[in-house]
C-alpha atoms as a PDB file:
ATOM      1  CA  UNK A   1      75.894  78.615  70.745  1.00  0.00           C
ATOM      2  CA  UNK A   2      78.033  81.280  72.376  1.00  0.00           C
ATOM      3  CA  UNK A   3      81.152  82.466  71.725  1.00  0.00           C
ATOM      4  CA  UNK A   4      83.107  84.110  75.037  1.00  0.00           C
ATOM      5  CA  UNK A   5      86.523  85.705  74.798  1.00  0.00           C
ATOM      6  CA  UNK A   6      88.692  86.927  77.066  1.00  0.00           C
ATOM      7  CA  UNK A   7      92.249  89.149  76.246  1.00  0.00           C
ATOM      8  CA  UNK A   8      95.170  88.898  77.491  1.00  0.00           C
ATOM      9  CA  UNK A   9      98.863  88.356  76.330  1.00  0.00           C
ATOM     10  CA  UNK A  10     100.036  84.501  75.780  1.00  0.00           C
ATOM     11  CA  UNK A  11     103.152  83.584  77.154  1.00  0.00           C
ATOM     12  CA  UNK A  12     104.760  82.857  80.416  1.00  0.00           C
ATOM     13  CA  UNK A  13     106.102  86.048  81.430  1.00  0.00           C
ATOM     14  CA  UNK A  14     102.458  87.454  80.659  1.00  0.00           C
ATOM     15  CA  UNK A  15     100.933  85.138  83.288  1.00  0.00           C
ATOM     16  CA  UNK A  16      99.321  86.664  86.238  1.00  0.00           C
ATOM     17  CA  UNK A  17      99.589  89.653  84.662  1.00  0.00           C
ATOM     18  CA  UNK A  18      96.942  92.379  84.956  1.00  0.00           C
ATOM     19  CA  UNK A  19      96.365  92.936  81.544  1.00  0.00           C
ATOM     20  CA  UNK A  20      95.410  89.425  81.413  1.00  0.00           C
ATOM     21  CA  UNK A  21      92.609  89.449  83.844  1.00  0.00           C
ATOM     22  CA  UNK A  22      90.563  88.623  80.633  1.00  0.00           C
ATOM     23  CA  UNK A  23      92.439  85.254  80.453  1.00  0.00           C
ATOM     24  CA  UNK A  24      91.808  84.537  84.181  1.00  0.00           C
ATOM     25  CA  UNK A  25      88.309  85.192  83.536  1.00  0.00           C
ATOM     26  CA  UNK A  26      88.286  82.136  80.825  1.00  0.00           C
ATOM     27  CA  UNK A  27      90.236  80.077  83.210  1.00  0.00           C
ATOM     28  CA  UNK A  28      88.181  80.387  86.056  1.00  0.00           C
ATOM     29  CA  UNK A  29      84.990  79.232  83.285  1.00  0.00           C
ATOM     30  CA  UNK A  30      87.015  76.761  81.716  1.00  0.00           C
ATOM     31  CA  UNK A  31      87.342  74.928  85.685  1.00  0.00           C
ATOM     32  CA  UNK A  32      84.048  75.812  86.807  1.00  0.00           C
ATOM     33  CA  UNK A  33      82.501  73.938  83.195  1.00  0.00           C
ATOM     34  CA  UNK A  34      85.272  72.152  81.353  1.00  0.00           C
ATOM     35  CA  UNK A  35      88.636  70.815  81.675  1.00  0.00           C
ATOM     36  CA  UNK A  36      90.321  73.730  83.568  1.00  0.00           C
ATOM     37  CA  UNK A  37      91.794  74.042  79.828  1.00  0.00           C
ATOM     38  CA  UNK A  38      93.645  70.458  79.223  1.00  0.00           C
ATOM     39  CA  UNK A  39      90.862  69.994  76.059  1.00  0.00           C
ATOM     40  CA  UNK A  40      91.824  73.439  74.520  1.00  0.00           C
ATOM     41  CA  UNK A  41      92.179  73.460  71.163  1.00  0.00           C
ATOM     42  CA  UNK A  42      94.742  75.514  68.646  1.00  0.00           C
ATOM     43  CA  UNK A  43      92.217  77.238  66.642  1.00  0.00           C
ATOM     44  CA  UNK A  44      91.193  80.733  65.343  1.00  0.00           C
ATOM     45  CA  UNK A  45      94.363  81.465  66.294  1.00  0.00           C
ATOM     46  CA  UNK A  46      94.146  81.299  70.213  1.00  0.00           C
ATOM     47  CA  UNK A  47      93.440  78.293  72.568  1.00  0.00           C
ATOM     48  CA  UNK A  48      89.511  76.964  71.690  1.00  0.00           C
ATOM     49  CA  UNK A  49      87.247  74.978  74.597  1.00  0.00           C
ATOM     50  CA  UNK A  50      84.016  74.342  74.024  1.00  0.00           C
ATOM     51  CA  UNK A  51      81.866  73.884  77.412  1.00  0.00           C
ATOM     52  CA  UNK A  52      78.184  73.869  78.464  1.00  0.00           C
ATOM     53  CA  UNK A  53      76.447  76.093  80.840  1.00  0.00           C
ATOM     54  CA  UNK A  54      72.878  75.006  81.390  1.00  0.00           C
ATOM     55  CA  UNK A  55      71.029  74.220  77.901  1.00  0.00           C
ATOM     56  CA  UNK A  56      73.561  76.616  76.060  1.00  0.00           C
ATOM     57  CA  UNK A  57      77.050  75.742  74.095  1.00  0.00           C
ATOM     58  CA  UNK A  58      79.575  78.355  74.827  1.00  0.00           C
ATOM     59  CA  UNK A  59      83.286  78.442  72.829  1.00  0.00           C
ATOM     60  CA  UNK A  60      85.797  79.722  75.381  1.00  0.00           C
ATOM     61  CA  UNK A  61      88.753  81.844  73.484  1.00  0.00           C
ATOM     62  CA  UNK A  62      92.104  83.325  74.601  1.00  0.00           C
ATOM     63  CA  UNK A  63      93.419  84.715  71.179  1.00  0.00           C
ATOM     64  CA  UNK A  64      97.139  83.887  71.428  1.00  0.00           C
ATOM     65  CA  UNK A  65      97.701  87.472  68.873  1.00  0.00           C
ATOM     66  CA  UNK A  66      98.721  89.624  71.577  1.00  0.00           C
ATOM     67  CA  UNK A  67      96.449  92.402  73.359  1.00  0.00           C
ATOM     68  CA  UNK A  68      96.747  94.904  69.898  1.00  0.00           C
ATOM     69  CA  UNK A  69      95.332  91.821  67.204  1.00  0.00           C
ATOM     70  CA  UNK A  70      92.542  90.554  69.251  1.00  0.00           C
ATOM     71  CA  UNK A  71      90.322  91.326  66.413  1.00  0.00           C
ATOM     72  CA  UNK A  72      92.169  88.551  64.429  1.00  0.00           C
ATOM     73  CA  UNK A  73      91.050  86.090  66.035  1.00  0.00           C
ATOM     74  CA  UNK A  74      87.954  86.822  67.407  1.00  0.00           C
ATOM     75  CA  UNK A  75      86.961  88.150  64.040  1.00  0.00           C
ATOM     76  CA  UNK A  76      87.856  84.384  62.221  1.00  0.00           C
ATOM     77  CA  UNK A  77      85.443  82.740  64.774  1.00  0.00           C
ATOM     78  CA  UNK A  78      82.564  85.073  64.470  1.00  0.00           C
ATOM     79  CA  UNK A  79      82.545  84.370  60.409  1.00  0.00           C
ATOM     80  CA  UNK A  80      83.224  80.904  61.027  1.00  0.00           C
ATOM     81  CA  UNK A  81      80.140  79.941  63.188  1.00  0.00           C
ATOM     82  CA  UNK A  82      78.385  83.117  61.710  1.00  0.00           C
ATOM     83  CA  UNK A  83      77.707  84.286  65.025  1.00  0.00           C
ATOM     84  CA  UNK A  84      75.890  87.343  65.467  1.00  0.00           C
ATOM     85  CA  UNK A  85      77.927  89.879  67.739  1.00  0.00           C
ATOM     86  CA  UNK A  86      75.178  91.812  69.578  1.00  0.00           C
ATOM     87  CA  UNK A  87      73.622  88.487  70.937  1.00  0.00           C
ATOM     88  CA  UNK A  88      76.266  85.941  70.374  1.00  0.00           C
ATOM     89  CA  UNK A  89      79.242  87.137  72.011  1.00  0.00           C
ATOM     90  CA  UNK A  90      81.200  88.474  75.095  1.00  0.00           C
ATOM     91  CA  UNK A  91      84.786  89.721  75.725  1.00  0.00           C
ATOM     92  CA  UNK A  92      86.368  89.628  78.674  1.00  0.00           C
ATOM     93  CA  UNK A  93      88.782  92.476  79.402  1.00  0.00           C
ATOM     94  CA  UNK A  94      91.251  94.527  82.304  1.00  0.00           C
ATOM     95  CA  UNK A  95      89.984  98.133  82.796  1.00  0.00           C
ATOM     96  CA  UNK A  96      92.111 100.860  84.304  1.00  0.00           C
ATOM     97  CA  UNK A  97      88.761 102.898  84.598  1.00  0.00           C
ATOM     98  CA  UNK A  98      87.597 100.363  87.443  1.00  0.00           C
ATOM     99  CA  UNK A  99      88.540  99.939  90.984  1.00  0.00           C
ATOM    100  CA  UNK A 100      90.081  96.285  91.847  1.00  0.00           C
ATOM    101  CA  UNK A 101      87.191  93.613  91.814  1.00  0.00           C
ATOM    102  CA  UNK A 102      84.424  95.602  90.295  1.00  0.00           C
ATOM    103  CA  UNK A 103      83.121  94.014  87.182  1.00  0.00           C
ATOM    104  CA  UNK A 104      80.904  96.284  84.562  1.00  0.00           C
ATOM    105  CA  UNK A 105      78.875  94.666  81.647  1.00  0.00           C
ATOM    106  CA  UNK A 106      77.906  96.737  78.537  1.00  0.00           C
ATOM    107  CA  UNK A 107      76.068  96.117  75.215  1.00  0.00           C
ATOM    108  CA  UNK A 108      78.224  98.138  73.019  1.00  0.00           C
ATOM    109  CA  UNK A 109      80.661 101.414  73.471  1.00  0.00           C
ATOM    110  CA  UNK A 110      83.763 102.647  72.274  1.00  0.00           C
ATOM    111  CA  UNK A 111      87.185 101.094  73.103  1.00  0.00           C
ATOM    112  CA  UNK A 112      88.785 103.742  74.842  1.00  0.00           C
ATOM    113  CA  UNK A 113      92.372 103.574  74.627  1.00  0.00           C
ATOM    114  CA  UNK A 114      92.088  99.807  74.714  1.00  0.00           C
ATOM    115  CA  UNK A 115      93.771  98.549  71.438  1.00  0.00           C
ATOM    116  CA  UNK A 116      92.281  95.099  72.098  1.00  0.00           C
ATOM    117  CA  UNK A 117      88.645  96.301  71.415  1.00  0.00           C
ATOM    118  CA  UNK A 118      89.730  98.700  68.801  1.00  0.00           C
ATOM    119  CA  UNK A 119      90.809  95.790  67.274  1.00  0.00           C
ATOM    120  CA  UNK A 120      88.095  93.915  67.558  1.00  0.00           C
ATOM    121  CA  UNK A 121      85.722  96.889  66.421  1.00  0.00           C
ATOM    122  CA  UNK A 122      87.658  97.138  63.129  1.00  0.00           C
ATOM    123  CA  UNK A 123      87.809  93.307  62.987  1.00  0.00           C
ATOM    124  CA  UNK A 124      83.482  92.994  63.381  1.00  0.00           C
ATOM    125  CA  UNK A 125      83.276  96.614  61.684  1.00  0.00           C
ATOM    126  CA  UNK A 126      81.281  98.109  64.704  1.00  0.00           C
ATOM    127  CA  UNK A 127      80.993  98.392  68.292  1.00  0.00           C
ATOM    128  CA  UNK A 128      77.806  96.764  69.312  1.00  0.00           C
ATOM    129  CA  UNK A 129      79.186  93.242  71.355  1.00  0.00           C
ATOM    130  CA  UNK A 130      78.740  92.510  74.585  1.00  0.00           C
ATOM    131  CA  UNK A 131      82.053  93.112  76.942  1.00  0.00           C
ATOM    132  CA  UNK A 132      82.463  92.613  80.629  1.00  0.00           C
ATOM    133  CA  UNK A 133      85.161  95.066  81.714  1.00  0.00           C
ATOM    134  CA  UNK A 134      87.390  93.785  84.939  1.00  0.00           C
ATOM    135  CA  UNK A 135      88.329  96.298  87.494  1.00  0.00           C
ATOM    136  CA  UNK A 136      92.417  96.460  87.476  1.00  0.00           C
ATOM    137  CA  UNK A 137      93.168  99.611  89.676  1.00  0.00           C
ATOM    138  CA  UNK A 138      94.328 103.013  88.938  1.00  0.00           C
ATOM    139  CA  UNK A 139      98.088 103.258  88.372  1.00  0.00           C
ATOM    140  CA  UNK A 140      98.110 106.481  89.672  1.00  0.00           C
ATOM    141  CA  UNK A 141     101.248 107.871  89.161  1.00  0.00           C
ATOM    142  CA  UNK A 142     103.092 104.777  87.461  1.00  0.00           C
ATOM    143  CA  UNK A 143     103.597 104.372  84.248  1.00  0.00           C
ATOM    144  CA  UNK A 144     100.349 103.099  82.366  1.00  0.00           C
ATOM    145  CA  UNK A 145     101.928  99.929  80.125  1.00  0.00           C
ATOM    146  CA  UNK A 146     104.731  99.210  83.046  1.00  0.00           C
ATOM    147  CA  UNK A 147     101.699  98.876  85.408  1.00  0.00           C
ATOM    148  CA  UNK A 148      98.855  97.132  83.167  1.00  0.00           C
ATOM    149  CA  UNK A 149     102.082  94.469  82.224  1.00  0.00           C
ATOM    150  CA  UNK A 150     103.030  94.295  85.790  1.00  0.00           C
ATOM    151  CA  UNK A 151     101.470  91.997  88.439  1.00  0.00           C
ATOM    152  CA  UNK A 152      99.146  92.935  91.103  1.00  0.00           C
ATOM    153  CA  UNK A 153      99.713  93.801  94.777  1.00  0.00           C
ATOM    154  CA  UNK A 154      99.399  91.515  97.654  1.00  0.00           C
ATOM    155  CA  UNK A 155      96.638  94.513  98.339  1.00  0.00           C
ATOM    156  CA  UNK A 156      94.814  94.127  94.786  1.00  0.00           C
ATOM    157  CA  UNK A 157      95.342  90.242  94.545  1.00  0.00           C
ATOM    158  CA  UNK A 158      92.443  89.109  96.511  1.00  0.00           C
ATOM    159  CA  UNK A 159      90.325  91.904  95.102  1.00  0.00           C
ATOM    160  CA  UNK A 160      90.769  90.860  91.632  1.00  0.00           C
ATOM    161  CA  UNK A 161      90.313  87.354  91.957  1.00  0.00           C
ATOM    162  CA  UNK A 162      86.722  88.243  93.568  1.00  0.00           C
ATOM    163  CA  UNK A 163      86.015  90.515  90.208  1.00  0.00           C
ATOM    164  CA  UNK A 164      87.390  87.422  88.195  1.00  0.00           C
ATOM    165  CA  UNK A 165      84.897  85.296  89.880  1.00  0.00           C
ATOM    166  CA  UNK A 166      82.120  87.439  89.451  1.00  0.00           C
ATOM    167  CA  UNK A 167      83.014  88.004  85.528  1.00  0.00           C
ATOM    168  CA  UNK A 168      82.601  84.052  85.251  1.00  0.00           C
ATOM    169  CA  UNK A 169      79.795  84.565  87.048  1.00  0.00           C
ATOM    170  CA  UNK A 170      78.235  87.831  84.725  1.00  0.00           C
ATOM    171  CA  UNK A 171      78.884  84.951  81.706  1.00  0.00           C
ATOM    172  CA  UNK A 172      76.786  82.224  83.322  1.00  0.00           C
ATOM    173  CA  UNK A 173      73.800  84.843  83.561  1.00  0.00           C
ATOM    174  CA  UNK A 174      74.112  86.120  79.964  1.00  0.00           C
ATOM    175  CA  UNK A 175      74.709  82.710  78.344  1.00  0.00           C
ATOM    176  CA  UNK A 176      71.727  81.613  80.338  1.00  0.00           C
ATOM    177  CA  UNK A 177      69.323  84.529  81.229  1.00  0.00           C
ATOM    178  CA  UNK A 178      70.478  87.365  78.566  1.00  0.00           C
ATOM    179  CA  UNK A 179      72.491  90.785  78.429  1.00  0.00           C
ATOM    180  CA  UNK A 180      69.723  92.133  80.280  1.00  0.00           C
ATOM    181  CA  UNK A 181      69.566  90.615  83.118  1.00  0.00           C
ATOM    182  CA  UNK A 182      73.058  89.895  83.415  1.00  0.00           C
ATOM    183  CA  UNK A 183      73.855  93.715  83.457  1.00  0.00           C
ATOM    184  CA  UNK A 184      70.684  94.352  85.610  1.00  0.00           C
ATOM    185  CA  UNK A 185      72.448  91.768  88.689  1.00  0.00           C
ATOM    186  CA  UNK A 186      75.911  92.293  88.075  1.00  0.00           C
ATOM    187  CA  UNK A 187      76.106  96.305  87.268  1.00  0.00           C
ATOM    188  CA  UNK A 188      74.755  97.038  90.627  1.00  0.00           C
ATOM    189  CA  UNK A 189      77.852  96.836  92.709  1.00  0.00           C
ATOM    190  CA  UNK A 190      79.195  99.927  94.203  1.00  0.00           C
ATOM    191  CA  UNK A 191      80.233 102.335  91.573  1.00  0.00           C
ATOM    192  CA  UNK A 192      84.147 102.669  90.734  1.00  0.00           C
ATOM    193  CA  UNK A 193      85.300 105.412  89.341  1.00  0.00           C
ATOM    194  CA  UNK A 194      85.058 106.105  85.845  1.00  0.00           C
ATOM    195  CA  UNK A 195      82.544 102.847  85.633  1.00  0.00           C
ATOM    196  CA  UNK A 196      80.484 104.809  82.801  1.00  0.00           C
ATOM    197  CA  UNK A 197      83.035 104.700  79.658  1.00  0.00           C
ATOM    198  CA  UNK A 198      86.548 103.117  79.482  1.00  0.00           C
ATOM    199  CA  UNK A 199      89.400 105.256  80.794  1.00  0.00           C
ATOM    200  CA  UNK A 200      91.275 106.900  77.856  1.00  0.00           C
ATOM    201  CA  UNK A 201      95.073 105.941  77.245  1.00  0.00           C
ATOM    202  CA  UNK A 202      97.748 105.994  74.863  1.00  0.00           C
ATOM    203  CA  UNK A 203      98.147 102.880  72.565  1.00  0.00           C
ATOM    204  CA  UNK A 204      99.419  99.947  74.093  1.00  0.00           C
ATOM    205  CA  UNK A 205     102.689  98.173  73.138  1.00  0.00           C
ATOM    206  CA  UNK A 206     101.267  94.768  73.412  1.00  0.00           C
END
């Protein structure tokens, strides 16, 4: 069994956000394998849906913590199922560092400025977990937290839903095929800037 989670904020005003392009990515699984999320579950505090892909059980999580205290709930189902985090898990998360619709997959790194890894690094007490970064833009000259909590451009829309697509997509091949060959398909899109390490930033509010 697998355990896939993606970060976001809960929350209506959070929808559609960018910073929640790791939620989309768990949506777009959930409809492609299970109920589109009507069967989610509370649990490990977030919303819990178990699907299939192929031969292999995968958990679907959106920790309902906030961005910051992913760890808390990511961290409860790893002990729970004793999963395992270099082989048994993936997060799904919104990268600054990438260009609008270009996914990366890694096997471990640092978090950045990203306080939802951090969190999740202190939480498993290491770095080495599987992550699929999502491509979000550069804000440029806007405000960092007023642009990852804004929504996207009519420009960026499209874009990201293809990177959200192919994030489900980078999930099938890992839960089915391995890290390996996931990041040997899916990592060898046109380079965005930055795609090496996750952009540094200030802590984030939420």
């Amino acid at each position: 069994m697998k355990l896939v989670a993606g970060l976001g904020n809960p929350g209506l005003e959070y929808r559609g956000t960018r910073h929640n392009a790791g939620f989309d990515a768990i949506d777009a699984l959930s409809a492609r394998h299970g109920s589109g999320g009507r069967t989610a579950k509370s649990r490990f505090q977030g919303l819990l849906e178990e699907i299939r892909i192929g031969d292999e059980r995968v958990l679907l999580l959106k920790p309902l913590t906030y961005m910051n205290r992913s760890g808390l709930s990511i961290g409860e189902a790893v002990r729970f199922h004793k999963f395992d985090p270099a082989t048994d898990l993936m997060v799904l998360v919104d990268d600054m560092a990438l260009d609008c619709g270009v996914i990366r997959l890694r096997g471990e790194g640092g978090a950045g400025g990203q306080q939802g890894l951090r969190d999740i690094e202190r939480a498993l007490g290491g770095a080495r977990y599987p992550r699929c970064r999502i491509g979000i833009g550069d804000p440029g000259d806007q405000d960092w937290s007023s642009y990852v909590l804004g929504r996207f451009r009519p420009e960026q829309k499209s874009l990201v839903d293809e990177g959200v697509s192919l994030a489900a997509d980078a999930v099938e091949c890992w839960a089915s095929r391995g890290l390996a060959t996931a990041m040997n398909t899916f990592n060898k899109a046109p380079q965005a800037r930055g795609a090496d390490a996750t952009a540094e930033r200030p802590p984030e509010p939420f």
